[in-house]
PDB file of N, CA and C in Angstrom:
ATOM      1  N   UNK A   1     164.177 229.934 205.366  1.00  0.00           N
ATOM      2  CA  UNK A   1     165.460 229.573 204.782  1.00  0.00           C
ATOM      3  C   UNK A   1     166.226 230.851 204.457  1.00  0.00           C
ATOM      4  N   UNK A   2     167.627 230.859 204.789  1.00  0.00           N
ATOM      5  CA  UNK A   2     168.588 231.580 204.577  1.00  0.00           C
ATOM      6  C   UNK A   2     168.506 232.024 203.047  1.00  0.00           C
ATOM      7  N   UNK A   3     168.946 233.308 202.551  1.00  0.00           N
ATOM      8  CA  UNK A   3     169.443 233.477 201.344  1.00  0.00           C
ATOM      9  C   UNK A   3     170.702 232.386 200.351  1.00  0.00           C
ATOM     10  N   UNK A   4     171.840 232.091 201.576  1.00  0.00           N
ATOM     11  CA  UNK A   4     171.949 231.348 200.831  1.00  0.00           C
ATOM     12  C   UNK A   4     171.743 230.199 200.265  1.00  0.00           C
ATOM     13  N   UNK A   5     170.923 229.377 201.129  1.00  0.00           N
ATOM     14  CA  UNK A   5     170.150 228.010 201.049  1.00  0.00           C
ATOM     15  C   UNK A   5     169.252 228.132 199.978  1.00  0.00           C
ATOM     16  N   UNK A   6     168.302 229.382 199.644  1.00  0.00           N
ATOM     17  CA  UNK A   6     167.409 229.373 198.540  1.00  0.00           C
ATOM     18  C   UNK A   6     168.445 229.635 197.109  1.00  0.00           C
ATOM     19  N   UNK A   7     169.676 230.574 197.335  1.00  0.00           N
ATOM     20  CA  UNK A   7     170.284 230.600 195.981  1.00  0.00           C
ATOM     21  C   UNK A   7     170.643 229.075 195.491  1.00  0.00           C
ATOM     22  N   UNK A   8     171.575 228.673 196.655  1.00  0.00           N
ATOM     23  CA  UNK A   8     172.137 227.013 196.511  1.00  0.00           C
ATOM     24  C   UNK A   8     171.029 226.085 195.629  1.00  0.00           C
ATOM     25  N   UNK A   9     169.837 226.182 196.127  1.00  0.00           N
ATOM     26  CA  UNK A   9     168.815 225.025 195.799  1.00  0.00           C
ATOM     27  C   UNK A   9     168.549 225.930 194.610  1.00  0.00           C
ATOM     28  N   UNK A  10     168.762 227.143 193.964  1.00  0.00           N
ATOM     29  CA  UNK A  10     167.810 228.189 192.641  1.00  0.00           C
ATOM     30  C   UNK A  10     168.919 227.095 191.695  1.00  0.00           C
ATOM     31  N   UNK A  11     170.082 227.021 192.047  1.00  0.00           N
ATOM     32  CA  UNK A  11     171.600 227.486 191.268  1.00  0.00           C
ATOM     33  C   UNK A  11     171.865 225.403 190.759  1.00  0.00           C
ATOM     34  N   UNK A  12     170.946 224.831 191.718  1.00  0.00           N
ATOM     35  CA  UNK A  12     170.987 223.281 191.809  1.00  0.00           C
ATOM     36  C   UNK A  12     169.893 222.759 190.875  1.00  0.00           C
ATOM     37  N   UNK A  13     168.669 223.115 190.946  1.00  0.00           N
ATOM     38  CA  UNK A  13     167.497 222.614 190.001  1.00  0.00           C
ATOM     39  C   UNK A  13     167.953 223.513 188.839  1.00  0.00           C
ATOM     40  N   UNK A  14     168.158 224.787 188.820  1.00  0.00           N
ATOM     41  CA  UNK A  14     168.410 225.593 187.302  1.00  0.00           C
ATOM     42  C   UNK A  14     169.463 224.977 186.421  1.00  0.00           C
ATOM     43  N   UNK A  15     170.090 224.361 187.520  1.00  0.00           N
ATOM     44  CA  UNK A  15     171.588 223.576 186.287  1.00  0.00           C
ATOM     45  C   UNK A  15     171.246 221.908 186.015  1.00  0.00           C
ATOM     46  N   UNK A  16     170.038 221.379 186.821  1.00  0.00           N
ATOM     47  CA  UNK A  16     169.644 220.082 186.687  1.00  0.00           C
ATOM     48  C   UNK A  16     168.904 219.675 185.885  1.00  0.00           C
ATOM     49  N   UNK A  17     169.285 218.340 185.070  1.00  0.00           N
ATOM     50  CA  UNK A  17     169.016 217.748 184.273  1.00  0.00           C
ATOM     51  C   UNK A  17     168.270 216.797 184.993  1.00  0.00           C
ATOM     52  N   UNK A  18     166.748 216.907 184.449  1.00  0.00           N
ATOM     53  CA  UNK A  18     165.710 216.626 185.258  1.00  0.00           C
ATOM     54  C   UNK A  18     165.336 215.046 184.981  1.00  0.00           C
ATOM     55  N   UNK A  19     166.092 214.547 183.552  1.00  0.00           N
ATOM     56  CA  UNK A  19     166.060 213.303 183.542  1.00  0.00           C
ATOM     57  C   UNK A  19     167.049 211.923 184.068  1.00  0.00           C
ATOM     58  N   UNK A  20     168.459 212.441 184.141  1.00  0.00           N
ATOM     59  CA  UNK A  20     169.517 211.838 184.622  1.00  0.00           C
ATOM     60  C   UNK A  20     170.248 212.784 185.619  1.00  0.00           C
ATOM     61  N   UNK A  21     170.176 213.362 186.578  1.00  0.00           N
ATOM     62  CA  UNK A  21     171.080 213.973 187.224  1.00  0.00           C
ATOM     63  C   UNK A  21     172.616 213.684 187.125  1.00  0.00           C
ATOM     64  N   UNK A  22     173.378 214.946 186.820  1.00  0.00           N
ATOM     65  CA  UNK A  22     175.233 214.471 186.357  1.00  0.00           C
ATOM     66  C   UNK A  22     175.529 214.289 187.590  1.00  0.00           C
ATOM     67  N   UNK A  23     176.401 214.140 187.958  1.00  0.00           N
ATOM     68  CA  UNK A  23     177.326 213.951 189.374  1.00  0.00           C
ATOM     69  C   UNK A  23     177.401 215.477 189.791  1.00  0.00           C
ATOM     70  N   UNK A  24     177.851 216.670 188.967  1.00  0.00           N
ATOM     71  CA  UNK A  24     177.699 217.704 189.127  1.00  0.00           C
ATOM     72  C   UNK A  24     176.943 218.170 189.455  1.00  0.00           C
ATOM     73  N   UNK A  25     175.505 218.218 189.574  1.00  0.00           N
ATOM     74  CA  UNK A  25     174.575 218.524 190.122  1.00  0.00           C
ATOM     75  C   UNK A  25     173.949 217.615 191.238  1.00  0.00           C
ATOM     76  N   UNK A  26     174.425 216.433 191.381  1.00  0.00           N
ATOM     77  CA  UNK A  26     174.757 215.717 192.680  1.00  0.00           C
ATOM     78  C   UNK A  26     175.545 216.227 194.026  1.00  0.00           C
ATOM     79  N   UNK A  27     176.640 217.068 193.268  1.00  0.00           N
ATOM     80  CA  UNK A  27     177.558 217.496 193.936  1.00  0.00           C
ATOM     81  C   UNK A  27     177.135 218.873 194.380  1.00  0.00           C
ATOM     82  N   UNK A  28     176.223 219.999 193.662  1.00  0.00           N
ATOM     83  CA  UNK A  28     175.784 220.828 193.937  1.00  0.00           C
ATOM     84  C   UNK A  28     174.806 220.450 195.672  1.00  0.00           C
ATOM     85  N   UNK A  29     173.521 219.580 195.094  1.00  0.00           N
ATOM     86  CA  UNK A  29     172.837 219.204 196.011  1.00  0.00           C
ATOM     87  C   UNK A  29     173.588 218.491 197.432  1.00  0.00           C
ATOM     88  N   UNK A  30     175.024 217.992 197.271  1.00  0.00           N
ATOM     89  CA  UNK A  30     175.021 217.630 198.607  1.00  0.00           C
ATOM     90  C   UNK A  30     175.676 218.790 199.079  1.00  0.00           C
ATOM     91  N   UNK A  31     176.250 219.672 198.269  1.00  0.00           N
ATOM     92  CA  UNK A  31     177.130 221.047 199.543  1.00  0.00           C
ATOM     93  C   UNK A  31     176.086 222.099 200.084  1.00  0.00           C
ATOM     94  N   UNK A  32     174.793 222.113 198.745  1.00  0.00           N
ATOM     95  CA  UNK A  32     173.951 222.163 200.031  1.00  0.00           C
ATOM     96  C   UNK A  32     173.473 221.896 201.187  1.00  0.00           C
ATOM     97  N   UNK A  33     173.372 220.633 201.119  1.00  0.00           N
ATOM     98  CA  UNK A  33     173.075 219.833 202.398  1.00  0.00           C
ATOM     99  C   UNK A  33     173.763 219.836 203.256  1.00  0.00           C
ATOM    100  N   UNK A  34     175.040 219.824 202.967  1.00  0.00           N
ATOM    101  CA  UNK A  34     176.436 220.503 203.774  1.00  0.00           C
ATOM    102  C   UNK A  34     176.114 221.686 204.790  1.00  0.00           C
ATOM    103  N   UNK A  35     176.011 222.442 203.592  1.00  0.00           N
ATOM    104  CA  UNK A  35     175.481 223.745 204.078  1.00  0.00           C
ATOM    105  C   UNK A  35     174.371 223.831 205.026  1.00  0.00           C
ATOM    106  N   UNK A  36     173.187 223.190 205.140  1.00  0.00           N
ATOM    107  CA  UNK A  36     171.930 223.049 205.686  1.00  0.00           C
ATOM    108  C   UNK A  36     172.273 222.422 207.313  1.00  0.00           C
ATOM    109  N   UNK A  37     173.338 221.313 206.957  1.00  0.00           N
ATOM    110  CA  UNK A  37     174.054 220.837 208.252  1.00  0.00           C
ATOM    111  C   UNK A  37     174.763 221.834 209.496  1.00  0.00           C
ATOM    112  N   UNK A  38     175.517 222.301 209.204  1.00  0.00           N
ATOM    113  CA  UNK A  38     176.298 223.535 209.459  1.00  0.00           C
ATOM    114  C   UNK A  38     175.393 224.813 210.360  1.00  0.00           C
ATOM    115  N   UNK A  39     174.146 224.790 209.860  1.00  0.00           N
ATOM    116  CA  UNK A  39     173.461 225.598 210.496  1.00  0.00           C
ATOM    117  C   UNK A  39     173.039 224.971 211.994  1.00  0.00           C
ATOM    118  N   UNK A  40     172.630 226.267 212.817  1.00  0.00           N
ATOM    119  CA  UNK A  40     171.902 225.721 213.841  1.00  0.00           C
ATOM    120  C   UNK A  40     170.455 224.962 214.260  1.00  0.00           C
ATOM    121  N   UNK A  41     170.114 225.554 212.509  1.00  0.00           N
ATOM    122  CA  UNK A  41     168.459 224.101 212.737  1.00  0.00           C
ATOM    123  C   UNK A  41     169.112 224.126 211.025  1.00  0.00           C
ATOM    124  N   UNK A  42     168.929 222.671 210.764  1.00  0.00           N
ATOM    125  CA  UNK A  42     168.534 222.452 209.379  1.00  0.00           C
ATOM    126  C   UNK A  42     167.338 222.831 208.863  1.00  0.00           C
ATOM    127  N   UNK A  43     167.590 223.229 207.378  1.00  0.00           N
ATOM    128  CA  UNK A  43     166.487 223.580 206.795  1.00  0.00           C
ATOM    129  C   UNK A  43     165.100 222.230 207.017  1.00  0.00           C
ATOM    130  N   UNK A  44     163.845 222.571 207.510  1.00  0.00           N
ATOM    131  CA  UNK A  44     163.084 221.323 207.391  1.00  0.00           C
ATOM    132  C   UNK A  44     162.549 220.831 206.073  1.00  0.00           C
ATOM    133  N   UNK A  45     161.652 220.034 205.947  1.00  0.00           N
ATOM    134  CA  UNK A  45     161.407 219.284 204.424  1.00  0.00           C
ATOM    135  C   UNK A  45     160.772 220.437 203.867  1.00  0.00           C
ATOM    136  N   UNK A  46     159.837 220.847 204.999  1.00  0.00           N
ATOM    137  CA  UNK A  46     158.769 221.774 204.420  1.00  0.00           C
ATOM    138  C   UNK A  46     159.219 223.144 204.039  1.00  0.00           C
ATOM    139  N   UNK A  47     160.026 223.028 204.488  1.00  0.00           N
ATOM    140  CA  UNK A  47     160.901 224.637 203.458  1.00  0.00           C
ATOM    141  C   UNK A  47     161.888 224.704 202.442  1.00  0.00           C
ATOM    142  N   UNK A  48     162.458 223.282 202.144  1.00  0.00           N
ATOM    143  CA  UNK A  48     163.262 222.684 200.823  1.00  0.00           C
ATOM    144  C   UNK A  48     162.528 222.842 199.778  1.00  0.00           C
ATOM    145  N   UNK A  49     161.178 221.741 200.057  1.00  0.00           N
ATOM    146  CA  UNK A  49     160.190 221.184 198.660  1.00  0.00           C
ATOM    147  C   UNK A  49     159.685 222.405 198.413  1.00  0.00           C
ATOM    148  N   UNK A  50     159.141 223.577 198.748  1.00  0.00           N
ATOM    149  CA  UNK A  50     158.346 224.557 198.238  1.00  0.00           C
ATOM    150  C   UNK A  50     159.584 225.507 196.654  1.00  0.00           C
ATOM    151  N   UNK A  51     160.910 225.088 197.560  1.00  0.00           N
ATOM    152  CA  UNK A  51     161.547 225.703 196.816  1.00  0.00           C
ATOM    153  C   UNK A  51     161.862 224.915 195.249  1.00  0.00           C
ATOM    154  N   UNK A  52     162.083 223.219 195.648  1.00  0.00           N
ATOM    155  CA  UNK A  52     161.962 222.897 194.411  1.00  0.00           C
ATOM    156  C   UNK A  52     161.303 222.947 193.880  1.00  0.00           C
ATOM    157  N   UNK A  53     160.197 222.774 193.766  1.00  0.00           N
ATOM    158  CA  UNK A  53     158.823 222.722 192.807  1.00  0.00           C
ATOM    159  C   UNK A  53     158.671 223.679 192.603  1.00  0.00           C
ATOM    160  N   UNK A  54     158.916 225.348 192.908  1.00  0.00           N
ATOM    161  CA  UNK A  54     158.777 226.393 192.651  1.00  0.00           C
ATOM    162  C   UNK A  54     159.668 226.567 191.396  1.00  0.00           C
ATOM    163  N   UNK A  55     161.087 226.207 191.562  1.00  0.00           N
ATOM    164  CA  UNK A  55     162.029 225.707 190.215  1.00  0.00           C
ATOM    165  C   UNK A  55     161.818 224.998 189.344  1.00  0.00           C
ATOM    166  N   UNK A  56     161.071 224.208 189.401  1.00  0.00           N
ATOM    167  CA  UNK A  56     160.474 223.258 188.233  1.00  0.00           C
ATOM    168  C   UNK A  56     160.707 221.897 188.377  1.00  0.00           C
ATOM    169  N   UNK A  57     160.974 221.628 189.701  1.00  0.00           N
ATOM    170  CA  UNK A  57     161.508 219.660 190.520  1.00  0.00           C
ATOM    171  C   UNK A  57     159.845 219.227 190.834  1.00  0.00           C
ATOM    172  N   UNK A  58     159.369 218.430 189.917  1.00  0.00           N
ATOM    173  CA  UNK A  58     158.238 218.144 190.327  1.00  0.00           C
ATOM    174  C   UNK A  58     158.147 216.625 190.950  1.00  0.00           C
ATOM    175  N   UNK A  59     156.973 216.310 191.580  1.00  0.00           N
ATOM    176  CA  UNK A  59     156.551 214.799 192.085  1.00  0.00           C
ATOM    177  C   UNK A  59     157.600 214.022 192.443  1.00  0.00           C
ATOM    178  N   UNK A  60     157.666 212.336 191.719  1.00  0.00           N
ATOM    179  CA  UNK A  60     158.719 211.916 191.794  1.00  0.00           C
ATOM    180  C   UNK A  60     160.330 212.801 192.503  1.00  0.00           C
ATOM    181  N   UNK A  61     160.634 213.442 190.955  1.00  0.00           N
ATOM    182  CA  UNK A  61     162.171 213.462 191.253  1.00  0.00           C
ATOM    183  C   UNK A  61     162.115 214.695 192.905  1.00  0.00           C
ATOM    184  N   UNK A  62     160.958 215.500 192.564  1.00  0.00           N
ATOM    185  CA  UNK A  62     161.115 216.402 194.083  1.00  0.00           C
ATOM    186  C   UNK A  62     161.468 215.312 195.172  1.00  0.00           C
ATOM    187  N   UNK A  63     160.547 214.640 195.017  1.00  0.00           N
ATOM    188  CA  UNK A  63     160.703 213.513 196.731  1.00  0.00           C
ATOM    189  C   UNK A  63     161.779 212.677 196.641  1.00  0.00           C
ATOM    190  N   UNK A  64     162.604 212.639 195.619  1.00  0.00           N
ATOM    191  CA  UNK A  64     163.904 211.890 195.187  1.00  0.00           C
ATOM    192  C   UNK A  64     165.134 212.629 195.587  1.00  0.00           C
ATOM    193  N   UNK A  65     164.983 213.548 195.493  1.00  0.00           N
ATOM    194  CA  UNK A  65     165.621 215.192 196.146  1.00  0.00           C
ATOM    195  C   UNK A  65     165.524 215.049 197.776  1.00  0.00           C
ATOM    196  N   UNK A  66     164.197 215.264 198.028  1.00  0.00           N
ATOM    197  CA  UNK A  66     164.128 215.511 199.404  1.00  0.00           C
ATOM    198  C   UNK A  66     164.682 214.032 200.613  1.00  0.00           C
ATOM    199  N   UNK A  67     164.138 212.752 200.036  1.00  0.00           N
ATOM    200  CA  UNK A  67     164.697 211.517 200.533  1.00  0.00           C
ATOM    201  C   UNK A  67     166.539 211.448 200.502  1.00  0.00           C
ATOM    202  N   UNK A  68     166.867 212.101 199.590  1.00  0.00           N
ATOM    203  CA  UNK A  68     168.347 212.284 199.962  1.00  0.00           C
ATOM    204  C   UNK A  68     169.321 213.131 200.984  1.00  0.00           C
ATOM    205  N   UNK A  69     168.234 214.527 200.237  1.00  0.00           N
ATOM    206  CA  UNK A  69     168.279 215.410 201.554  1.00  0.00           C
ATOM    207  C   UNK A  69     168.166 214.861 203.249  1.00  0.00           C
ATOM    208  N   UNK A  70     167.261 213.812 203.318  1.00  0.00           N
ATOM    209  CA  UNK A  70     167.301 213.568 204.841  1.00  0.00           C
ATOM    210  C   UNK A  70     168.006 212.643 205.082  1.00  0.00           C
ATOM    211  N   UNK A  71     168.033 211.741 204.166  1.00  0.00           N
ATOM    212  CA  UNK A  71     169.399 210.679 204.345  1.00  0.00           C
ATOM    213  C   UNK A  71     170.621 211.156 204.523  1.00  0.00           C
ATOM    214  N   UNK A  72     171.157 212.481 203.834  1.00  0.00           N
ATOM    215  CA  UNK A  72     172.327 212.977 203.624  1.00  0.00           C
ATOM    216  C   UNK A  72     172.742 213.480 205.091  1.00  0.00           C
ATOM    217  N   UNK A  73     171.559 214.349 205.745  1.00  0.00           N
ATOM    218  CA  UNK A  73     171.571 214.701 207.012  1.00  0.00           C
ATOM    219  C   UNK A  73     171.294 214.235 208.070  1.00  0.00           C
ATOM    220  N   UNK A  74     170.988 213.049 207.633  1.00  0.00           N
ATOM    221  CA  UNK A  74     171.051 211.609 209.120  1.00  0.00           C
ATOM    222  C   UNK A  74     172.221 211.294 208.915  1.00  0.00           C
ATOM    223  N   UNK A  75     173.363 210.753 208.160  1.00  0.00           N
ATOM    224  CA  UNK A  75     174.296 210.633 207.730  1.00  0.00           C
ATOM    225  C   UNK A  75     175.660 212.053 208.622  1.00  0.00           C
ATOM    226  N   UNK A  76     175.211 212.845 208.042  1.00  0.00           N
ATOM    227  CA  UNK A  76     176.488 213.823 209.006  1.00  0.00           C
ATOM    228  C   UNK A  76     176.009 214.011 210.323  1.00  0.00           C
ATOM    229  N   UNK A  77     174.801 214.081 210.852  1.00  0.00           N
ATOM    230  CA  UNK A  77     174.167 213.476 212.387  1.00  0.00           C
ATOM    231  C   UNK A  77     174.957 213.107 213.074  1.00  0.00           C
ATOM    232  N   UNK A  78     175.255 211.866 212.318  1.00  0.00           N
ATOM    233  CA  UNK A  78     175.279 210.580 212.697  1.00  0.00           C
ATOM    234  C   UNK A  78     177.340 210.704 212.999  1.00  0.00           C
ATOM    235  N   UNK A  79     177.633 211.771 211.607  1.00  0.00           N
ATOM    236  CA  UNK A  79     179.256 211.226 211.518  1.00  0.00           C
ATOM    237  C   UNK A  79     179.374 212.484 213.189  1.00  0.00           C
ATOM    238  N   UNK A  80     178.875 213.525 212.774  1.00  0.00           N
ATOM    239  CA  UNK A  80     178.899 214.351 214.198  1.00  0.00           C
ATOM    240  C   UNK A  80     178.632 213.560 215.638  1.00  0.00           C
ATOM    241  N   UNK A  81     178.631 212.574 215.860  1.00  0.00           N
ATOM    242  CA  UNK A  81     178.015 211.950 216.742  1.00  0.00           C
ATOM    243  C   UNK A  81     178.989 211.023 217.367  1.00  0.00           C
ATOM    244  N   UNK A  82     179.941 210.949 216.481  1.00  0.00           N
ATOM    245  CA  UNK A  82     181.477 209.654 216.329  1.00  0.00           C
ATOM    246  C   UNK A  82     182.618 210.818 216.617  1.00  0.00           C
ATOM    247  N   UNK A  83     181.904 212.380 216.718  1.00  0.00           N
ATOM    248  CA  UNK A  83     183.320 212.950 217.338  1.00  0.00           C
ATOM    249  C   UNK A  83     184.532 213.298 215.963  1.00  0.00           C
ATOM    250  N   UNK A  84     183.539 213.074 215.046  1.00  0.00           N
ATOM    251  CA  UNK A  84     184.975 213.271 213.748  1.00  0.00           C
ATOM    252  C   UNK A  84     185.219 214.760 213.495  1.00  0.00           C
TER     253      UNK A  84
END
């Protein structure tokens, strides 16, 4: 993972509220994903999760994280795919 992909995800769990996520830190996590899109390989699972849990995203909410993460990026796939 890129430098900036590991700051994005440092700068996303460090400001997250590990019991209710705000929209703001919703919003952090998807311009990452943005970001992750944009590249020529997306970041894979296995190089996201090391980073959350290294931040302090454990079990649950990690895989709550990462299930969005791939939804988010089947999702722009998908809008890339319609030519938008």
């Amino acid at each position: 993972m890129d430098a900036t992909g590991r700051d994005m995800l440092r700068k996303f769990v460090g400001a997250l509220n590990k019991g209710a996520p705000h929209p703001l830190a919703w919003q952090r996590f998807h311009d990452f994903t943005i970001h992750a899109h944009g590249l020529k390989r997306a970041y894979r699972v296995d190089e996201v999760l090391p980073i959350l849990t290294k931040e302090g995203l454990m079990g649950e909410a990690a895989r709550r994280f990462i299930s969005a993460y791939e939804d988010e990026l089947a999702l722009l796939r998908r809008y890339d795919e319609q030519a938008h």
